[in-house]
C-alpha atoms as a PDB file:
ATOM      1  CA  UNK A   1     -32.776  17.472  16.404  1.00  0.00           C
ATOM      2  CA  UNK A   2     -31.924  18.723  12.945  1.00  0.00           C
ATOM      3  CA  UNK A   3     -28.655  17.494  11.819  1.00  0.00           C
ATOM      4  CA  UNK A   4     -26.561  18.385   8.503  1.00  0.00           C
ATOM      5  CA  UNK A   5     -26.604  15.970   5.407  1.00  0.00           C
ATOM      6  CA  UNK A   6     -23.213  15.962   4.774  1.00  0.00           C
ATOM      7  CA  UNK A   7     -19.585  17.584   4.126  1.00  0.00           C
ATOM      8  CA  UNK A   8     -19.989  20.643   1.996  1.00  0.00           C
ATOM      9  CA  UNK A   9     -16.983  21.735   1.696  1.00  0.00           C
ATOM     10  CA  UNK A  10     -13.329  21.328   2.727  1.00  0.00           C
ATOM     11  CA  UNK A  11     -11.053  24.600   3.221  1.00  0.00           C
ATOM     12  CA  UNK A  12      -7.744  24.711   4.249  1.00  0.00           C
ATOM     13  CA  UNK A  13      -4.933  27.419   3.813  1.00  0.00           C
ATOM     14  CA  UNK A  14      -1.535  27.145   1.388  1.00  0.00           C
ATOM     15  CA  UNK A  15       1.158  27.928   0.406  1.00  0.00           C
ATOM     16  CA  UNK A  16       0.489  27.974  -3.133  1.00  0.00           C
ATOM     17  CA  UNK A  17      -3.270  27.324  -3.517  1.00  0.00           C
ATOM     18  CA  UNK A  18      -3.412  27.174  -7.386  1.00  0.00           C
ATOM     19  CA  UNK A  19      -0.794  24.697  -8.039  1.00  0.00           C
ATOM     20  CA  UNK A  20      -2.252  22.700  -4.776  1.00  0.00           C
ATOM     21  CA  UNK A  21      -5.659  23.195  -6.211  1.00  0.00           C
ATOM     22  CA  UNK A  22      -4.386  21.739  -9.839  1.00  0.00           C
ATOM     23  CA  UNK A  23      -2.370  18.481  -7.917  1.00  0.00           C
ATOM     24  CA  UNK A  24      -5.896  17.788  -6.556  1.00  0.00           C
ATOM     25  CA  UNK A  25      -7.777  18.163  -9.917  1.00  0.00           C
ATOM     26  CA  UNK A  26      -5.006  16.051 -12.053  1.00  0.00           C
ATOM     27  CA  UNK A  27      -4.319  13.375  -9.741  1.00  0.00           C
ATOM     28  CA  UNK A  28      -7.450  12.638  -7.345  1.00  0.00           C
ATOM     29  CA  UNK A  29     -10.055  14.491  -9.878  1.00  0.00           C
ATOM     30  CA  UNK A  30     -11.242  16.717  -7.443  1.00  0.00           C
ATOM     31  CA  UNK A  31     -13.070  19.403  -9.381  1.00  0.00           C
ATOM     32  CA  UNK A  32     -11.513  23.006  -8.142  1.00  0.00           C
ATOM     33  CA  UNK A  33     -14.251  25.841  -6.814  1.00  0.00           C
ATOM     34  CA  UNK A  34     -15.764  27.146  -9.800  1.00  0.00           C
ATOM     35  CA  UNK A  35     -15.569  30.536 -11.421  1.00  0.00           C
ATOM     36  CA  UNK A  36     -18.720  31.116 -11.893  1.00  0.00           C
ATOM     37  CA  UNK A  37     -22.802  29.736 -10.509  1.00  0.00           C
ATOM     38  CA  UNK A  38     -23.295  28.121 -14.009  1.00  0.00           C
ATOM     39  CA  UNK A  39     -19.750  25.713 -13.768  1.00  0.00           C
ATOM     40  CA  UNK A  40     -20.373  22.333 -11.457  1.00  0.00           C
ATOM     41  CA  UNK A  41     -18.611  21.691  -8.258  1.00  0.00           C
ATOM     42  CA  UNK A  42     -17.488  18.381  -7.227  1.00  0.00           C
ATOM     43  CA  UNK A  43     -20.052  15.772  -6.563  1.00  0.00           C
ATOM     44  CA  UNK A  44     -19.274  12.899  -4.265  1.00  0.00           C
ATOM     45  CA  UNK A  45     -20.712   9.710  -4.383  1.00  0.00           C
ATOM     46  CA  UNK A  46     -23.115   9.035  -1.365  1.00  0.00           C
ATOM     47  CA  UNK A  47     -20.958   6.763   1.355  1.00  0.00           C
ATOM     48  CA  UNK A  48     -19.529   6.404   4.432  1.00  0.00           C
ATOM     49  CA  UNK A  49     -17.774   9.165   5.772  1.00  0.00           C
ATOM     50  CA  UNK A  50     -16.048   9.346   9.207  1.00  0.00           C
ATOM     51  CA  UNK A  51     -15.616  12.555  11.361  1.00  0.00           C
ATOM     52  CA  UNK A  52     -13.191  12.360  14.027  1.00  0.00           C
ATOM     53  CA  UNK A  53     -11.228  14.832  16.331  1.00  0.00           C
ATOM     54  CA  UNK A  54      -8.064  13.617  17.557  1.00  0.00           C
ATOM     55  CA  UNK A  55      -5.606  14.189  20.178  1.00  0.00           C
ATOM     56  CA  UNK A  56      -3.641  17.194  19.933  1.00  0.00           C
ATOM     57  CA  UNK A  57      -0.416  14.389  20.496  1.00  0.00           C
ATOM     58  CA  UNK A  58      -1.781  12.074  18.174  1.00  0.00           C
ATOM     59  CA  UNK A  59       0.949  10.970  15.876  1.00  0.00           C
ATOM     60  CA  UNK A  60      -2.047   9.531  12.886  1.00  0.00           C
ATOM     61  CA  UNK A  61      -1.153  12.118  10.730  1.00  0.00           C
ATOM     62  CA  UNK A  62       2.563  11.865  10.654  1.00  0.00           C
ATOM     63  CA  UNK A  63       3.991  15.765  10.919  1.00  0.00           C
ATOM     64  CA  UNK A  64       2.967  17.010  14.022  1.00  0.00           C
ATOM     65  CA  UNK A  65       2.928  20.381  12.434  1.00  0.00           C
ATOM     66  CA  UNK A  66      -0.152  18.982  10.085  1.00  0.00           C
ATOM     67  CA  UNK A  67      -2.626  19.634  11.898  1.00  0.00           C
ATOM     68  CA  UNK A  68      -5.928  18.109   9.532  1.00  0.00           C
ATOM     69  CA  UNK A  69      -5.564  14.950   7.151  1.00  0.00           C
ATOM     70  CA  UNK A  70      -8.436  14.368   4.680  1.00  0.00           C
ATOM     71  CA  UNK A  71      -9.819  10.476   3.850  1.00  0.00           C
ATOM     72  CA  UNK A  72     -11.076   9.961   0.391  1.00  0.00           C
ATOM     73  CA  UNK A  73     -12.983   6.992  -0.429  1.00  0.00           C
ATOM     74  CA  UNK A  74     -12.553   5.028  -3.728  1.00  0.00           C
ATOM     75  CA  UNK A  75     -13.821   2.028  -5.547  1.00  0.00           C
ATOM     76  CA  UNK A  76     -10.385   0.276  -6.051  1.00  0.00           C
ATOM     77  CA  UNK A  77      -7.712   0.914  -3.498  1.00  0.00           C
ATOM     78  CA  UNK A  78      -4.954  -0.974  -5.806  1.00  0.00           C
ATOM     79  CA  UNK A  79      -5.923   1.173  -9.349  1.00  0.00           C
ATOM     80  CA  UNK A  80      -5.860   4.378  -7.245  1.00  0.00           C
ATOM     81  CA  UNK A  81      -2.321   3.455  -5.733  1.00  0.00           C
ATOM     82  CA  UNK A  82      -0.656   2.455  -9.169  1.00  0.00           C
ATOM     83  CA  UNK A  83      -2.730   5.561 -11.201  1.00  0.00           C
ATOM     84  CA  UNK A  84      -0.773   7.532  -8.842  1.00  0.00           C
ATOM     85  CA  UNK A  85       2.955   5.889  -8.263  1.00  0.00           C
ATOM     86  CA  UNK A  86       2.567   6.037 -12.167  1.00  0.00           C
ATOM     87  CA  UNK A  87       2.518  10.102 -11.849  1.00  0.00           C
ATOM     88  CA  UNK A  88       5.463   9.403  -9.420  1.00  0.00           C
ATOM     89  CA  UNK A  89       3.329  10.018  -6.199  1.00  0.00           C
ATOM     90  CA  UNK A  90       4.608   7.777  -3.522  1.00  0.00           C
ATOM     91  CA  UNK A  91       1.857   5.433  -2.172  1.00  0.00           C
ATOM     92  CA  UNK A  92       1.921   3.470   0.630  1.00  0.00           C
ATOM     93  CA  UNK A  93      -0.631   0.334   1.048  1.00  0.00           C
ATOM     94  CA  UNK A  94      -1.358  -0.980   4.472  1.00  0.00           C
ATOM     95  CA  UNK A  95      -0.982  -4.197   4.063  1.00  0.00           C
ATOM     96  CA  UNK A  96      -4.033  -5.374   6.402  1.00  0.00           C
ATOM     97  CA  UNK A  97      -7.170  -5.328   5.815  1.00  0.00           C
ATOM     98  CA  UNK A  98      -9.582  -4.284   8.169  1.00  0.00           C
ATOM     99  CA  UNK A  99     -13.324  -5.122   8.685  1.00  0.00           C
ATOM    100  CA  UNK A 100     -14.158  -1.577   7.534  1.00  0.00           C
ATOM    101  CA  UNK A 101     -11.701  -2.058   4.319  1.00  0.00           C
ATOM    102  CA  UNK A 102      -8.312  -1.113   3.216  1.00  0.00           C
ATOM    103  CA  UNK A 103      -6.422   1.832   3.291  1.00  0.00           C
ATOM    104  CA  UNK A 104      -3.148   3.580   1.882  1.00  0.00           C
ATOM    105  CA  UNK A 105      -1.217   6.980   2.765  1.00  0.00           C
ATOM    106  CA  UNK A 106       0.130   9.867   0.417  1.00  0.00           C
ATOM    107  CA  UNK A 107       1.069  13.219   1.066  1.00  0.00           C
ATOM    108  CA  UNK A 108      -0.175  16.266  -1.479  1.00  0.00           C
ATOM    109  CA  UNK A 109       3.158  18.654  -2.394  1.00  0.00           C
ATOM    110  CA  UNK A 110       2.788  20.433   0.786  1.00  0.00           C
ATOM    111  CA  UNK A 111       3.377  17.544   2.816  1.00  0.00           C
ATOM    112  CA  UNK A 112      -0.108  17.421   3.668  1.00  0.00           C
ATOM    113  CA  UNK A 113      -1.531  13.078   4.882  1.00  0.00           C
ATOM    114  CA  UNK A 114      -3.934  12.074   2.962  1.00  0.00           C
ATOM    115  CA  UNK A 115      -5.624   9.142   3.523  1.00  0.00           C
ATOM    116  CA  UNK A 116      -6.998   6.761   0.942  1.00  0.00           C
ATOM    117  CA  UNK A 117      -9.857   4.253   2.037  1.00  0.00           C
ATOM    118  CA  UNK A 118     -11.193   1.260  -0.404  1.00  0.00           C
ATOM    119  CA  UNK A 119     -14.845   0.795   2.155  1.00  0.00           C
ATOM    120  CA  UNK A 120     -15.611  -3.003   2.589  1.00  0.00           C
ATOM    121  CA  UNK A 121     -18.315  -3.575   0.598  1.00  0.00           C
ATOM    122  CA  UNK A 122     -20.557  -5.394   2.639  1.00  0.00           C
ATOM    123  CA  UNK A 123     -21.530  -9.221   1.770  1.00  0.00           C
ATOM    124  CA  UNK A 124     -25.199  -9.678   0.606  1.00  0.00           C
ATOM    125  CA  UNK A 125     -25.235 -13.537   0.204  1.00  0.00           C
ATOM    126  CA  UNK A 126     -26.118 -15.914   2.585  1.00  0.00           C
END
């Protein structure tokens, strides 16, 4: 069976997708769609990533009017957290970690979840 290689793209509607599009850029550094073939989209780092439909009842996200969250990994949960309270973002850390890793919550200025996820990097002693 052929199967795809990965996410290419994430599109969702607005209500004001150019100062949504900038939040992303300045605070997350997610590269907007470019203007032209010659300018670079985003590139993600190869990893983990988890695709999973919920219940339409499911209360994960928060608002059940939301009805998608995106997870983002990155290297250091803690950096990411205070990089963004600093901007006056409000971050909240699970306080467990879990055998996968650790994780955190935020909402974009549209009230959309967003989930951040610091992977367990798996040990390689022993």
């Amino acid at each position: 069976m052929e199967k795809v290689t990965g996410i290419g793209g994430l599109f969702f509607r607005s209500h004001d997708p150019k100062a949504l599009g900038l939040w992303y850029q300045q605070h997350l550094g997610i590269s907007l769609t470019p203007s032209s073939y010659e300018d670079s989209v985003w590139e993600q780092q190869a990893g983990p990533t988890v695709f999973a439909p919920f219940e339409e009842t499911s209360n994960y996200f928060g608002d059940a009017h939301k009805f998608w969250m995106v997870n983002f990994r990155v290297r250091d949960l803690d950096k990411m957290a205070a990089q963004l309270q600093a901007a006056g973002i409000a971050v909240k850390i699970d306080p467990q970690s879990y055998p996968n890793g650790r994780f955190a919550r935020l909402h974009d200025p549209e009230g959309n979840p967003i989930e951040l996820w610091q992977p367990k990097v798996p040990d390689t002693k022993g």
